[in-house]
Protein backbone atom coordinates (compact mmCIF):
# COMPACT_ATOMS: atom_id res chain seq x y z
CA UNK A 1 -11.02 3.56 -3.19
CA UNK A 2 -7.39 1.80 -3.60
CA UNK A 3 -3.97 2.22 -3.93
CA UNK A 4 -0.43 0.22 -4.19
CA UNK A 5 2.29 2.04 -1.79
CA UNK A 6 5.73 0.90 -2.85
CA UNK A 7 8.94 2.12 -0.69
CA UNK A 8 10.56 1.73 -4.38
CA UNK A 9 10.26 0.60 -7.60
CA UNK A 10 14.28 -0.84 -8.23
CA UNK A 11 15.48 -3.00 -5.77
CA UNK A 12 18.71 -4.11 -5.22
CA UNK A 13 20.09 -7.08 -2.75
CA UNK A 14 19.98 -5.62 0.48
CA UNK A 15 17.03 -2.94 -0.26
CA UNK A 16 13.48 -3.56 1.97
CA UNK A 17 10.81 -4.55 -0.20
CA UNK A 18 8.02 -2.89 1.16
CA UNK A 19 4.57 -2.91 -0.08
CA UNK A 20 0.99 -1.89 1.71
CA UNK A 21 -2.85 -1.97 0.36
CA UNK A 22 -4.49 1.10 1.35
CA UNK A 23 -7.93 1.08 0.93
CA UNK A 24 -10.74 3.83 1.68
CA UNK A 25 -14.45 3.63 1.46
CA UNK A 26 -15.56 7.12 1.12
CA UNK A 27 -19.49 6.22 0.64
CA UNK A 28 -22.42 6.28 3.36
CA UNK A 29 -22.83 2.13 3.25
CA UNK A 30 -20.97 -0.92 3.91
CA UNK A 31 -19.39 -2.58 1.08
CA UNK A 32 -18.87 -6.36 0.76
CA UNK A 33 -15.96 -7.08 -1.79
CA UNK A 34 -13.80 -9.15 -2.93
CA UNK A 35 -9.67 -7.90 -3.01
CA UNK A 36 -7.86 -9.04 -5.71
CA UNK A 37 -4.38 -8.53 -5.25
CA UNK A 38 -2.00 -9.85 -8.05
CA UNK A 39 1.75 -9.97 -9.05
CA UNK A 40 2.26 -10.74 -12.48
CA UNK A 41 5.77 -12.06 -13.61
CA UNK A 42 5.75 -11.72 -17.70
CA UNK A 43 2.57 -12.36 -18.14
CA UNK A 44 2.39 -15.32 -15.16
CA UNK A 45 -0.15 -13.82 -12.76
CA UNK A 46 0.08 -15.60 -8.65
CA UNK A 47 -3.10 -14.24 -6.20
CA UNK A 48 -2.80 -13.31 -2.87
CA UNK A 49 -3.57 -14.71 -0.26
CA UNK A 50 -2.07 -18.10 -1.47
CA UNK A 51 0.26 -16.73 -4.31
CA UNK A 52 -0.68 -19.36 -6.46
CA UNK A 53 -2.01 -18.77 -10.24
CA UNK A 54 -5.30 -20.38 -9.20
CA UNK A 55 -7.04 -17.20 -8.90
CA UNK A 56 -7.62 -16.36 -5.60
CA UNK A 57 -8.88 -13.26 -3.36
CA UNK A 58 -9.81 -12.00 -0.09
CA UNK A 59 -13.89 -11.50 1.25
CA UNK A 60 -13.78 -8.22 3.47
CA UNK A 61 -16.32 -5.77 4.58
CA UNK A 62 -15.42 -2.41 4.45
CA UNK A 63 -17.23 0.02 6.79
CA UNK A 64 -18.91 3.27 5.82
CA UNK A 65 -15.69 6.16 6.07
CA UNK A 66 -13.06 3.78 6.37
CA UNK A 67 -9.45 4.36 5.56
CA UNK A 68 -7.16 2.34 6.56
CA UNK A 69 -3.70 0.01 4.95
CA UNK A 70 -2.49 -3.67 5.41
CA UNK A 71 1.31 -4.30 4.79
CA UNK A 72 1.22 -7.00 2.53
CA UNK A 73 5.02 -7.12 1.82
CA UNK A 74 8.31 -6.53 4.02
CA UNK A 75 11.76 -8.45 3.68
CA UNK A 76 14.82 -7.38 2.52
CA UNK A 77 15.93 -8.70 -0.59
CA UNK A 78 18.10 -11.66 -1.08
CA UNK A 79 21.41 -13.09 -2.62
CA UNK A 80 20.78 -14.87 -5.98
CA UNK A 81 17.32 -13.30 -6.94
CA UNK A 82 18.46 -13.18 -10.13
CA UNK A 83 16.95 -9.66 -12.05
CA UNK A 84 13.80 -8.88 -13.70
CA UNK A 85 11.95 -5.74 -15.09
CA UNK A 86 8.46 -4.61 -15.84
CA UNK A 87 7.01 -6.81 -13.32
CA UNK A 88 3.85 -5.51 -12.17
CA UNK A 89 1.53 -5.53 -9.32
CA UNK A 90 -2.76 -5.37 -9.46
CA UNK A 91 -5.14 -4.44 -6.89
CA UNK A 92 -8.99 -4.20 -7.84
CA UNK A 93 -12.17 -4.85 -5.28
CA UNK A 94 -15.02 -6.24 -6.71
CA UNK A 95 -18.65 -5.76 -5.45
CA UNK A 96 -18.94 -9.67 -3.89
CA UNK A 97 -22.80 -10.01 -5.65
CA UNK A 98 -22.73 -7.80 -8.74
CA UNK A 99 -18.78 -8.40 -9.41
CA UNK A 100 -18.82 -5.22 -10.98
CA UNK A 101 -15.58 -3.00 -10.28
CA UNK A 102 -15.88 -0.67 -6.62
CA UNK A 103 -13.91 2.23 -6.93
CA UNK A 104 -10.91 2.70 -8.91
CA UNK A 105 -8.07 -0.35 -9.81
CA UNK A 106 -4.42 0.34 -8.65
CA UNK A 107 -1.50 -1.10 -10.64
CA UNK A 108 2.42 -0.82 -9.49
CA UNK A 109 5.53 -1.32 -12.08
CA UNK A 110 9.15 -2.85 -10.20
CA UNK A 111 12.51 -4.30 -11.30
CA UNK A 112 15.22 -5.74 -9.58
CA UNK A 113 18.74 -6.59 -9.95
């Protein structure tokens, strides 16, 4: 149903930091979900779309057959970032009645220095 796509999982000053959603709804009906899409920092979790740690998420209908990806990250990496390891990225879509899990979940480990 989901996936993370990272260009990397080190990243150095300089390097793109690239990161898409790809998502794929391989059933015969439309689904109505909710896409929770998190970055955790040591345990300090911030939701797209407003990348605050209110938890937050995005409504979408997904069509019967669909496959398709939204870039959700692109810049290059700046000066005085500091470093950091083990931080992690979360994807999960949640049936928007039941809240029950659709699909699979999707999680992505990164550093940088």
């Amino acid at each position: 149903m989901c996936r993370i796509v990272m260009n990397n999982t080190r990243f150095q000053v300089g390097d793109t930091f690239y990161v898409a959603v790809f998502v794929e709804n391989n059933t015969s009906r439309e689904l109505n979900v909710q896409q929770f899409f998190a970055l955790d920092v040591y345990g300090q979790y911030f939701f797209d779309p407003s990348w605050q740690e209110t938890i937050d998420f995005r409504r979408m209908t997904i069509a019967p057959g669909y496959f398709g990806s939204t870039e959700m990250f692109n810049f290059i990496w700046p000066t005085g970032a500091g470093s950091a390891e083990n931080l992690h990225l979360y994807l999960v879509y949640l049936d928007e009645t039941t809240q029950e899990l659709v699909g699979n979940w999707d999680m992505r480990t990164f550093g940088y220095h």
